[in-house]
C-alpha atoms as a PDB file:
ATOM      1  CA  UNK A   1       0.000   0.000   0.000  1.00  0.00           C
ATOM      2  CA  UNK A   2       1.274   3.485  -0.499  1.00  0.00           C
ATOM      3  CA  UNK A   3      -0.295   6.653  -1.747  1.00  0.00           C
ATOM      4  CA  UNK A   4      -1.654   8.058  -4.945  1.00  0.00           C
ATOM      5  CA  UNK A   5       0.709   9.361  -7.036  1.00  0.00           C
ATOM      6  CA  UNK A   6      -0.277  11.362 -10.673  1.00  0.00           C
ATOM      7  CA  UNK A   7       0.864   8.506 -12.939  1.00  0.00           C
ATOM      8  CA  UNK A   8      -1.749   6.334 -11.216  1.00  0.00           C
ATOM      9  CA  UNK A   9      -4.409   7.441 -13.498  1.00  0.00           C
ATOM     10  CA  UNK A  10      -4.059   4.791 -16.098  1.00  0.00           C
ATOM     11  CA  UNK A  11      -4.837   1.782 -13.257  1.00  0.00           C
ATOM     12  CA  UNK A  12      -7.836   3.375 -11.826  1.00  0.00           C
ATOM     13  CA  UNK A  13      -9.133   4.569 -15.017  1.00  0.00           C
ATOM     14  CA  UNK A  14      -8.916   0.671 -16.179  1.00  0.00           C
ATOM     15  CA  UNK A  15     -11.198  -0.493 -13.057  1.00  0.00           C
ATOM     16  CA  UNK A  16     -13.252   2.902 -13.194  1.00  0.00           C
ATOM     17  CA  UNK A  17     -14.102   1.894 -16.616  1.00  0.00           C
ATOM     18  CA  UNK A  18     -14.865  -1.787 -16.508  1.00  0.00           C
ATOM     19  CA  UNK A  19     -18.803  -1.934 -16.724  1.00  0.00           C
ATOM     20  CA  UNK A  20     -18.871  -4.407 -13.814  1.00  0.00           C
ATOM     21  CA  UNK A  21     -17.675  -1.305 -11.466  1.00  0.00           C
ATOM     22  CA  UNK A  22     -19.933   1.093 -12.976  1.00  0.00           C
ATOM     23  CA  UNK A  23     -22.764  -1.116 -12.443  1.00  0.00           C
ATOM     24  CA  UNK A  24     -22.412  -0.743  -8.447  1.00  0.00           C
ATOM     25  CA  UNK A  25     -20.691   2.692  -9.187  1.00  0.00           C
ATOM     26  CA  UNK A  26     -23.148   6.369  -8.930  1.00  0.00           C
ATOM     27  CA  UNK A  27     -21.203   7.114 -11.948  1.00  0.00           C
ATOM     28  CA  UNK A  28     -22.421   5.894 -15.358  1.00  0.00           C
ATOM     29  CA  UNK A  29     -18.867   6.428 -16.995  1.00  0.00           C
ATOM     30  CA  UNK A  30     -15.778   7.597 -16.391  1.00  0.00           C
ATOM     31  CA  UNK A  31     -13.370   9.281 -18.827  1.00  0.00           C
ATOM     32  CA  UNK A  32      -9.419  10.151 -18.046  1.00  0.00           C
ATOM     33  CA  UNK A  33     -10.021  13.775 -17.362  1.00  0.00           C
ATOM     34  CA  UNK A  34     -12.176  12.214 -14.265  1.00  0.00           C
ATOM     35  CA  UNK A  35     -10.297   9.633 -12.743  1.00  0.00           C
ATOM     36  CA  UNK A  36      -7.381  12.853 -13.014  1.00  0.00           C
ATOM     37  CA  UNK A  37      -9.067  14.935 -10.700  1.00  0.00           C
ATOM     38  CA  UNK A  38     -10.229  12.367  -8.878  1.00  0.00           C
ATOM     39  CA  UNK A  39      -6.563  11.186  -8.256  1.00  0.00           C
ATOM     40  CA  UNK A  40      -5.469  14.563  -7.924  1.00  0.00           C
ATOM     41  CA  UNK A  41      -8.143  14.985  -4.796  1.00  0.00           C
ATOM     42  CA  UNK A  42      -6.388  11.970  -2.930  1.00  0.00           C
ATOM     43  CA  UNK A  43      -3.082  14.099  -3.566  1.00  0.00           C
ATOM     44  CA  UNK A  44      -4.152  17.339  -2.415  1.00  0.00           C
ATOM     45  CA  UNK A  45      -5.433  15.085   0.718  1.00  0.00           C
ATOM     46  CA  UNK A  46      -2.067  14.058   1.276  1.00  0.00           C
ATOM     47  CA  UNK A  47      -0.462  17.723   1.818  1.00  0.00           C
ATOM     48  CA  UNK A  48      -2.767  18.835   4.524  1.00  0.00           C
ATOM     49  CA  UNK A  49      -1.782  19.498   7.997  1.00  0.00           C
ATOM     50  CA  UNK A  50      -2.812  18.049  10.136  1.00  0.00           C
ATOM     51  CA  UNK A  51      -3.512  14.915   7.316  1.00  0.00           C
ATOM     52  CA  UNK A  52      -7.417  13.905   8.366  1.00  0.00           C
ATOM     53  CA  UNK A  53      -8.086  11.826   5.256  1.00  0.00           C
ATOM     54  CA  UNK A  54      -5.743   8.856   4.230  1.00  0.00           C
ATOM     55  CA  UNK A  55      -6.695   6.998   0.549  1.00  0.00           C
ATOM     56  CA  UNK A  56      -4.032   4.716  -0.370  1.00  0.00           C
ATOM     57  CA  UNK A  57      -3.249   2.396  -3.482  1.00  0.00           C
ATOM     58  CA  UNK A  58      -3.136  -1.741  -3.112  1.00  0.00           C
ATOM     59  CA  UNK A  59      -0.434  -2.746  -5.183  1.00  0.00           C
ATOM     60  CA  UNK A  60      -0.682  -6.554  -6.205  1.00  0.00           C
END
């Protein structure tokens, strides 16, 4: 486990894609600009003091 980092985007946006997540997902699709700024969120999250929020990436 460790945290998001930018070039992340490419993993997530595979999973946020597949139509088996989107089918238990609110969103109905995701494109790259999303899953950027959604990334980017967990990133911003990481450089605030005190840190409150802690999202993390499982790498297999």
């Amino acid at each position: 486990m460790r945290d998001f980092v930018e070039a992340d985007w490419q993993a997530v946006f595979v999973y946020q894609s597949d139509p088996l997540y989107l089918r238990y997902s609110y969103w109905t699709h995701r494109t790259q600009k999303d899953v950027c700024e959604f990334i980017q969120m967990f990133i911003d999250e990481q450089k605030e003091q005190p840190r409150v929020e802690s999202e993390v990436i499982l790498l297999l």
